[in-house]
Protein backbone atom coordinates (compact mmCIF):
# COMPACT_ATOMS: atom_id res chain seq x y z
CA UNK A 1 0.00 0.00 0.00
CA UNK A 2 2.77 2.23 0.69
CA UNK A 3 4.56 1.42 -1.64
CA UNK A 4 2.20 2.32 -4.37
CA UNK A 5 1.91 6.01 -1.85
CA UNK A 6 5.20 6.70 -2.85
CA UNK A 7 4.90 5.90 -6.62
CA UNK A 8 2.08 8.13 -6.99
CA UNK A 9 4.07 11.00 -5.36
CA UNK A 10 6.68 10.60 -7.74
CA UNK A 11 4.22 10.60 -10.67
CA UNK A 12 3.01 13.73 -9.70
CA UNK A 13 6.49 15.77 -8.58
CA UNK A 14 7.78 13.98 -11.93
CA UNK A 15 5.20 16.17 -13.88
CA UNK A 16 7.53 18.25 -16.00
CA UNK A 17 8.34 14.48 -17.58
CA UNK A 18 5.40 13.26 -18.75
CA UNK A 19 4.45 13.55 -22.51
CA UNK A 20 1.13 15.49 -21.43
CA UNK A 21 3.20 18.70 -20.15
CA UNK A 22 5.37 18.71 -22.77
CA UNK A 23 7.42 21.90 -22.89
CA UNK A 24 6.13 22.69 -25.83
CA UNK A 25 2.45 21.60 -25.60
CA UNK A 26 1.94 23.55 -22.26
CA UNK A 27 3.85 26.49 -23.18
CA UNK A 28 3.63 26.96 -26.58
CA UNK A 29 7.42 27.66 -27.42
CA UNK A 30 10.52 25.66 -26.98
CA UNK A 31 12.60 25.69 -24.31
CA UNK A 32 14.96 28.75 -23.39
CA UNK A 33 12.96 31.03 -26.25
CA UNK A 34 11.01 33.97 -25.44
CA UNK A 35 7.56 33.98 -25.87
CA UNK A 36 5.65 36.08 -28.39
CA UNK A 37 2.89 37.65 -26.67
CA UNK A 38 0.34 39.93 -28.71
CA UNK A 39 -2.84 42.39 -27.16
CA UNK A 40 -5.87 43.96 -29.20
CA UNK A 41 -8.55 46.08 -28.08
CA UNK A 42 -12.02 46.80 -29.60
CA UNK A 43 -14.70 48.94 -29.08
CA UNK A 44 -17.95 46.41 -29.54
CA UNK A 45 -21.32 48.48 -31.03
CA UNK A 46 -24.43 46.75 -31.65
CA UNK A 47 -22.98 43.85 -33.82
CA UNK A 48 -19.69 45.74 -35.07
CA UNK A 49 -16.35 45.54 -34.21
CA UNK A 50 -13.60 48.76 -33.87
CA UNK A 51 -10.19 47.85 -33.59
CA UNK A 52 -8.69 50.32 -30.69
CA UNK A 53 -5.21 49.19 -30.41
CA UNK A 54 -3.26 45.91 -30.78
CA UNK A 55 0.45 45.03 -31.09
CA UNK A 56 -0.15 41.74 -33.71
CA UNK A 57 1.46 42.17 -36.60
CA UNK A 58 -0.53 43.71 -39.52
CA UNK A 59 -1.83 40.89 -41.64
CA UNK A 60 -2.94 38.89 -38.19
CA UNK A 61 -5.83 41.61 -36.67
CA UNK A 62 -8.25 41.10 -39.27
CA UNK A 63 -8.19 37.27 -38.25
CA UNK A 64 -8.73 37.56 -35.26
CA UNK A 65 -11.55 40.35 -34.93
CA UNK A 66 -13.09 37.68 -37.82
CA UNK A 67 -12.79 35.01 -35.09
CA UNK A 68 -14.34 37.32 -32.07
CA UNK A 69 -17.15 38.47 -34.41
CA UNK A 70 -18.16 34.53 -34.68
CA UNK A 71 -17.97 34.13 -31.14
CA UNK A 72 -20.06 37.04 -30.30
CA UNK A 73 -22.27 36.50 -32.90
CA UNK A 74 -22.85 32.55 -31.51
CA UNK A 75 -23.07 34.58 -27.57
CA UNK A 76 -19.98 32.48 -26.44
CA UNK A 77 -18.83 35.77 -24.83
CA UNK A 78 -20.29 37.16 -21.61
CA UNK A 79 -19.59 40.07 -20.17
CA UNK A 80 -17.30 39.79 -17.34
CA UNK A 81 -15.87 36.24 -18.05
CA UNK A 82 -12.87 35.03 -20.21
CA UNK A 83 -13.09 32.99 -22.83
CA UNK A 84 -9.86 30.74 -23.69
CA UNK A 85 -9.30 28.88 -27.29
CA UNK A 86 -7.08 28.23 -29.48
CA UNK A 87 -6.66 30.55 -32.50
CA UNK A 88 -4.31 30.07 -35.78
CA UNK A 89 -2.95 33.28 -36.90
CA UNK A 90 -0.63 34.96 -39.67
CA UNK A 91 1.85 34.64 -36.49
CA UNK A 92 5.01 32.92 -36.56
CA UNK A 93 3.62 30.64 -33.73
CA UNK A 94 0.47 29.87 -36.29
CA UNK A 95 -1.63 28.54 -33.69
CA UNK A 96 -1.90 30.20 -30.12
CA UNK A 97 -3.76 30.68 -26.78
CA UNK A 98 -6.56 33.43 -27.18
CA UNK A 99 -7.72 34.86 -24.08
CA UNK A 100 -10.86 37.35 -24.86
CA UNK A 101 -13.06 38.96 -22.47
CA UNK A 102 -16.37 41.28 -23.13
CA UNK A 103 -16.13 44.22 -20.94
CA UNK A 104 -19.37 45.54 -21.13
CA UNK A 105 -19.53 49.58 -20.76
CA UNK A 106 -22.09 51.11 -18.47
CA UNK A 107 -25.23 52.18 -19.46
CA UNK A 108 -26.20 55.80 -18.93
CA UNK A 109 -29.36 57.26 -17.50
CA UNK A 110 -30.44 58.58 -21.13
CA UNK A 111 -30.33 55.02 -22.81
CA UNK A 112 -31.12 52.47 -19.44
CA UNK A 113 -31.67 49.94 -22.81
CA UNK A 114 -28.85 49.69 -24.41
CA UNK A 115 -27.23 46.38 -25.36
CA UNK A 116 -24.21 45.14 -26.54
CA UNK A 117 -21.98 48.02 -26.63
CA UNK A 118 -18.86 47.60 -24.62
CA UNK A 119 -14.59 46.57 -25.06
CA UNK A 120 -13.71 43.18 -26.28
CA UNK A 121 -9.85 42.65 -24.73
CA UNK A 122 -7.59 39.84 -26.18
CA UNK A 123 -4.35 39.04 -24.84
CA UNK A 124 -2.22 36.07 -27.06
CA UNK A 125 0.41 33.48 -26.18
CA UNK A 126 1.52 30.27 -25.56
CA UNK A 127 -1.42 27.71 -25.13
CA UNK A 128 -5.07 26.83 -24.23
CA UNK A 129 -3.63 24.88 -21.84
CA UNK A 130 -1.32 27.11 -20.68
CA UNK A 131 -3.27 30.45 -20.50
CA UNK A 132 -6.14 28.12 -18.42
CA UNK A 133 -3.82 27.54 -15.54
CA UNK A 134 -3.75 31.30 -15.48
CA UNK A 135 -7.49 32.08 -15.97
CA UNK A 136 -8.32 33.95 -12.71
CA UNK A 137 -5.27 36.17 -12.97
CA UNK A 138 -5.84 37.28 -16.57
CA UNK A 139 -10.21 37.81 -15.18
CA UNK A 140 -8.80 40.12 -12.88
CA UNK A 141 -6.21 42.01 -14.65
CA UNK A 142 -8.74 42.41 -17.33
CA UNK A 143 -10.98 43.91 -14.68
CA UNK A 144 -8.13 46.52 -14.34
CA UNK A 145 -8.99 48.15 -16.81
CA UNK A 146 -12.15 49.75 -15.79
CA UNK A 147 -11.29 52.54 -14.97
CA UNK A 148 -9.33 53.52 -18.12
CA UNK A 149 -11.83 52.88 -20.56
CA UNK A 150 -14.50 55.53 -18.75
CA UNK A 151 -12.35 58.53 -20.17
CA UNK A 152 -13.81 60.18 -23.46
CA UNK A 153 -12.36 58.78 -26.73
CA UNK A 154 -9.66 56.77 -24.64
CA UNK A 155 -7.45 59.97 -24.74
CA UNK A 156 -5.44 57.90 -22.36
CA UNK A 157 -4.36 55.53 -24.75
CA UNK A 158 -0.53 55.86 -25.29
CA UNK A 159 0.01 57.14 -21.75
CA UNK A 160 -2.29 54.35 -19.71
CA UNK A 161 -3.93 52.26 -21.97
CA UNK A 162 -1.01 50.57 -24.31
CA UNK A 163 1.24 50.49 -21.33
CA UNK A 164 -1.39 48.25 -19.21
CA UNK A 165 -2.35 45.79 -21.98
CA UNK A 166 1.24 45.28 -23.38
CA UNK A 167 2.25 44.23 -19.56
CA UNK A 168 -0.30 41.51 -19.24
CA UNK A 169 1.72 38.35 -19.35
CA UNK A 170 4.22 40.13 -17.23
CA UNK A 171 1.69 40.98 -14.31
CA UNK A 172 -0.40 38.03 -14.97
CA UNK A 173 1.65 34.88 -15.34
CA UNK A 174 5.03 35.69 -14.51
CA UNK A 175 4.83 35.75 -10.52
CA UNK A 176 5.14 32.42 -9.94
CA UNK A 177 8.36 31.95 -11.91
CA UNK A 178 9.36 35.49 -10.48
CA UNK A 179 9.00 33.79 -6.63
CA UNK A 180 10.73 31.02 -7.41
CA UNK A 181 13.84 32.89 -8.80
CA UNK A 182 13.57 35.52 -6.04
CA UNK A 183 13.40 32.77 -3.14
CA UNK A 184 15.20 29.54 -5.17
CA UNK A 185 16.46 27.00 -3.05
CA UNK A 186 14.14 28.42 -0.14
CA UNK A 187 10.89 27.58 -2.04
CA UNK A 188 10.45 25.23 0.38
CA UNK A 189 9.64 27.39 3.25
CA UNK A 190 7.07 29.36 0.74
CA UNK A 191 5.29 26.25 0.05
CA UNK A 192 5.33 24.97 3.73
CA UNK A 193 4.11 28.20 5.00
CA UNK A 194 1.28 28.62 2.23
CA UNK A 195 -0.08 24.61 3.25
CA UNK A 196 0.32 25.25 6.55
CA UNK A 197 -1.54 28.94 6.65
CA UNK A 198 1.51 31.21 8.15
CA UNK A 199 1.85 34.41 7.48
CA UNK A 200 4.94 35.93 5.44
CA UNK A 201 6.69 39.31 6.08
CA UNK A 202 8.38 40.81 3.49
CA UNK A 203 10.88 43.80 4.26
CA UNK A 204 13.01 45.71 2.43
CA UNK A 205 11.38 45.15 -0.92
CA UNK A 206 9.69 46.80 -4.18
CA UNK A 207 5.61 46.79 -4.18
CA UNK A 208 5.67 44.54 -7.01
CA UNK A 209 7.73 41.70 -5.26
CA UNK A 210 5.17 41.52 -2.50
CA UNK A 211 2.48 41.42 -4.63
CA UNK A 212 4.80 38.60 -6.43
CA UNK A 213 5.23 37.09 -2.92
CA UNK A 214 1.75 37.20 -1.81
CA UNK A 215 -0.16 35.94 -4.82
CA UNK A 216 2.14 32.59 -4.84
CA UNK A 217 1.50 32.13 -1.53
CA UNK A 218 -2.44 32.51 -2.33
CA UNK A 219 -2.08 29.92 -5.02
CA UNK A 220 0.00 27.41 -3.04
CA UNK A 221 -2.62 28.13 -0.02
CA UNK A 222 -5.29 24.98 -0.01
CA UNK A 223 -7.43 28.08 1.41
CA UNK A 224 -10.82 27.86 -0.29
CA UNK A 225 -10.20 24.05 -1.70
CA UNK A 226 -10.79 22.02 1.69
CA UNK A 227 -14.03 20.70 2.31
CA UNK A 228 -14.36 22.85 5.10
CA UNK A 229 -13.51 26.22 4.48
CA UNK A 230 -13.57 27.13 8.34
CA UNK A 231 -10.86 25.01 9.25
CA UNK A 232 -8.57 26.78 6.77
CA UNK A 233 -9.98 30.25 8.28
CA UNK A 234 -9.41 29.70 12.14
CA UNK A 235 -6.33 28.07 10.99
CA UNK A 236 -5.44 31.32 9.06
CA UNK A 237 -6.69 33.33 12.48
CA UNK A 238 -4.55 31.32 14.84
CA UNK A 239 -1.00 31.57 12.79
CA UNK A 240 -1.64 35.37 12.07
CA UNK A 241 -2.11 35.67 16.15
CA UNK A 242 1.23 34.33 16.84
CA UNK A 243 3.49 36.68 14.75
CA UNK A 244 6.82 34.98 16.26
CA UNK A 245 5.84 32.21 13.24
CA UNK A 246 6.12 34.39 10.47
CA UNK A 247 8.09 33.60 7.65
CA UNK A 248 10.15 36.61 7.19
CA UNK A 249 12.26 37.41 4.00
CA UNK A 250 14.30 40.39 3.90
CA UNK A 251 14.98 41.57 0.43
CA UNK A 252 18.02 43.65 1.64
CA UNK A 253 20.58 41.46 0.50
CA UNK A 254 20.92 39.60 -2.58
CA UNK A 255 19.30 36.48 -2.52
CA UNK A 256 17.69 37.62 0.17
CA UNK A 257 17.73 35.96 4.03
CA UNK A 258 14.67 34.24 5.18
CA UNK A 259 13.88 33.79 9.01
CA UNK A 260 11.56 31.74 11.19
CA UNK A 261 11.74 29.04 8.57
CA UNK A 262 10.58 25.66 8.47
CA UNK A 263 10.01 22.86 5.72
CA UNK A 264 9.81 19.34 5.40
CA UNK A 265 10.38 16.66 3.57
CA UNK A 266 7.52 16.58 1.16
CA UNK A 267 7.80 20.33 0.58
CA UNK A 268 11.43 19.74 0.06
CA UNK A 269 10.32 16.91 -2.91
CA UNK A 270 8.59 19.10 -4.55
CA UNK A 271 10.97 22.66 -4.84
CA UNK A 272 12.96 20.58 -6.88
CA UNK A 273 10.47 20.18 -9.47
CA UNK A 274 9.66 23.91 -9.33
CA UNK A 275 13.52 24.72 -9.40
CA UNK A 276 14.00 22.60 -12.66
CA UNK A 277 10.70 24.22 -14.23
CA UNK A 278 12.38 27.58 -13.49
CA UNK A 279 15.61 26.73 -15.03
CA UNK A 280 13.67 25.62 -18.13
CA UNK A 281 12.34 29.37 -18.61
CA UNK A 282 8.64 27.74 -18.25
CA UNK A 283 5.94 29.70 -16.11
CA UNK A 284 3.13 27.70 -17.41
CA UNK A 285 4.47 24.25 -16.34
CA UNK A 286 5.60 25.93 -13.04
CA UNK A 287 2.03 26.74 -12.54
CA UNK A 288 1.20 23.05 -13.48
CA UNK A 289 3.53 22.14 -10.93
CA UNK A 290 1.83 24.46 -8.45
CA UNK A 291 -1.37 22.87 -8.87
CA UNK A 292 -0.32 19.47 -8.62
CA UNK A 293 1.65 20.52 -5.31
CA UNK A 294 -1.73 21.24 -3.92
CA UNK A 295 -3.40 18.57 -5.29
CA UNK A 296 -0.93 16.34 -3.70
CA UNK A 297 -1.34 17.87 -0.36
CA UNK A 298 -5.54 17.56 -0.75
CA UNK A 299 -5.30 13.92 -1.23
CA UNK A 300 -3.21 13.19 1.25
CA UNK A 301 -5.41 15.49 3.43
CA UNK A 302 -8.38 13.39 2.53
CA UNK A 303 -6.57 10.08 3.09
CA UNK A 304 -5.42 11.03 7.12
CA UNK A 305 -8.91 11.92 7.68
CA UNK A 306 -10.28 8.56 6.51
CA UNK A 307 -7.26 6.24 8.35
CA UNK A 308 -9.10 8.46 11.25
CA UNK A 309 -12.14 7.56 11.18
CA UNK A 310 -11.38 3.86 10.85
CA UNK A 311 -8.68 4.16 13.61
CA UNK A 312 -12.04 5.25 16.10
CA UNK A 313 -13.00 1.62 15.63
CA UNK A 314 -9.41 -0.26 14.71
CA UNK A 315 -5.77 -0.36 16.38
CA UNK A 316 -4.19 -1.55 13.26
CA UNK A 317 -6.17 1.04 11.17
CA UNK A 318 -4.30 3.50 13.52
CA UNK A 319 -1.37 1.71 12.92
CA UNK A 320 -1.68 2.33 9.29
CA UNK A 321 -2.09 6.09 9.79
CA UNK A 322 1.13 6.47 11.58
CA UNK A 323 2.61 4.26 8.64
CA UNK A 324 1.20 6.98 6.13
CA UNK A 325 2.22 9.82 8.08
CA UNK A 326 5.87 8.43 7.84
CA UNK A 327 5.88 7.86 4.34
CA UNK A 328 4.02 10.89 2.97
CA UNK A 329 6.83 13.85 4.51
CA UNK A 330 4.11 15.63 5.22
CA UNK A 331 3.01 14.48 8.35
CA UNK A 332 3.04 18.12 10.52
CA UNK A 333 0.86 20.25 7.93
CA UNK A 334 -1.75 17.31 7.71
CA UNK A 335 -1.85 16.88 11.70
CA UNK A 336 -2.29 20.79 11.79
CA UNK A 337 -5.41 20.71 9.45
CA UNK A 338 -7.13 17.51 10.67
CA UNK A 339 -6.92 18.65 14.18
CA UNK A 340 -8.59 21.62 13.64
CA UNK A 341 -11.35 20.03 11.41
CA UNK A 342 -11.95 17.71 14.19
CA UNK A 343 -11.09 20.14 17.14
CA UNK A 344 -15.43 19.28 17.98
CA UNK A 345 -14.99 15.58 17.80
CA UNK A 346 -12.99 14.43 21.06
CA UNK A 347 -12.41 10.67 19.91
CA UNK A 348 -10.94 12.26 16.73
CA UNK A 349 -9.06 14.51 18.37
CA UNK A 350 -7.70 11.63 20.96
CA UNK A 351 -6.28 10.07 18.09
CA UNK A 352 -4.80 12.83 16.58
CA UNK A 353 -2.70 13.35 19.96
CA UNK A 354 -1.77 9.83 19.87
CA UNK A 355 -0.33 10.76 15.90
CA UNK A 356 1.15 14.15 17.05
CA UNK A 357 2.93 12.54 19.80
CA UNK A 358 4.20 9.53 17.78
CA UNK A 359 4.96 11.61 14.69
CA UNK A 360 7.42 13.82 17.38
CA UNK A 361 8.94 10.43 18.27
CA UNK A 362 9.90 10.25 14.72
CA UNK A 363 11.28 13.80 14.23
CA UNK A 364 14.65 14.67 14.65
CA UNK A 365 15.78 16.58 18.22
């Protein structure tokens, strides 16, 4: 049983391997070569289409506002939500990731009726595949822009506009592979503190490398993904009370000095995986790796909780669980979360002091 534990972790940290995440299926572009990434704008009125602004080369526009004019026509864009497909071009990539999204403009208190007038913003590059890992960053980036489409006849277009929409891929799917370079051999730490809800400190750094810092620590976070969304929030509650935990890294000094650390072993698995992704130039199959990472973590989550319930009724069953808690590395982060999820259910929570003080036993002094 164990055994087969242990494969299945190294299926999933062995990700960057498999023919499904190729380089260049995930990514869109081979390894070590920049990616082309391409932005258009257009003013949607009634059923036509206005091209506002886009950096694709000249012969490649009119194919694409022919492909967003089929989608709108067919209603397969709502206002508000991205839309992700793959699109051949007159690029040299010929077929590439589409992201489009219908920002709908607001109606005024003259015309309460009006329908269908409102921005249509694509942003190009890589893959499907790859710009879906990145879907909620690229929704909210888009929703950005807001404010700098209420100005008359988008006078704010070189100064505001351009420079916003040409930094998309930067701001939107960078950050991860950004963290990873910033932090590299300590990625560790990052992930262990994101599973096991502490809080991080950065010092002596720009805005945008906090921002960097704190979204990857939001997508590591199993916050939101647990059955029980509680136990993640009094678990969030209880770490930010005790501010002698948190994971400090001071940018001062180049790489920078982290403090209050901690890891373990099946955090220290997988930031070798996300080190080799980040050698190979590839933010979309770090972000594959990220969500595997969690995904990981989940099951394993979901097995300690059912080895507990059958160790209420069996000794060997507990057995078992202290066998899994060996073999998994991850033993501390899944006692934290199960013992809050059970903190109401005292033969649970026997058990889980009977784990704690066995998997202590098996730590190191």
């Amino acid at each position: 049983m164990f055994t087969s534990q242990t494969s299945s972790f190294q299926d999933s940290i062995d990700v960057e391997e498999r023919e499904d995440f190729d380089n260049e299926d995930i990514s869109g572009y081979n390894q070590k070569v920049q990616l082309n990434c391409y932005y258009a704008i257009y003013l949607y009125q009634g059923t036509s289409l206005t091209l506002i602004d886009s950096s694709l080369p000249m012969e490649a526009e009119p194919e694409l506002r022919m492909y967003i004019s089929r989608r709108l026509s067919k209603g397969a864009l709502l206002g508000g939500m991205g839309n992700i497909a793959t699109v051949e071009l007159s690029v040299p990539e010929q077929a590439v990731g589409c992201y489009c999204c219908l920002l709908e403009q607001e109606r005024s208190p003259d015309q309460p009726d009006a329908d269908g007038n409102g921005y249509v913003i694509c942003f190009l590059g890589g893959s499907e595949k790859g710009l879906n890992l990145y879907r909620l960053e690229l929704d909210k980036y888009v929703q950005g822009l807001h404010s700098s489409l209420q100005t008359p006849e988008l006078q704010n277009l070189e100064t505001e506009l351009r420079p916003y929409l040409s930094r998309w891929y930067e701001e939107s799917v960078m950050h991860v592979q950004r963290v990873v370079q910033l932090v590299h051999c300590n990625i560790s730490f990052l992930l262990h503190a994101a599973l096991s809800h502490k809080q991080v400190d950065v010092t002596n750094a720009d805005e945008r490398t906090k921002a960097d810092v704190s979204r990857f620590i939001k997508a590591a976070s199993l916050q939101g993904l647990s059955q029980q969304d509680s136990t993640a929030a009094s678990l969030c509650k209880a770490m930010s009370e005790d501010t002698h935990s948190d994971l400090i890294i001071d940018c001062s000094l180049s790489p920078p000095t982290l403090a209050n650390t901690r890891s373990n072993r099946f955090c220290d698995d997988w930031s070798q995986a996300f080190l080799n992704a980040a050698e190979r130039g590839n933010p979309f199959l770090l972000r594959q790796i990220l969500e595997n990472f969690k995904l990981k973590a989940i099951q394993d989550m979901n097995s300690l909780k059912r080895f507990v319930r059958q160790a209420e009724m069996s000794h060997y069953a507990l057995f078992r669980c202290c066998q899994f808690l060996q073999s998994c590395g991850n033993g501390d982060v899944l006692l934290q979360n199960a013992k809050a999820e059970h903190s109401d259910l005292p033969e649970a929570c026997r058990i889980i002091n009977v784990l704690e003080e066995f998997l202590g036993e098996q730590l190191p002094a």
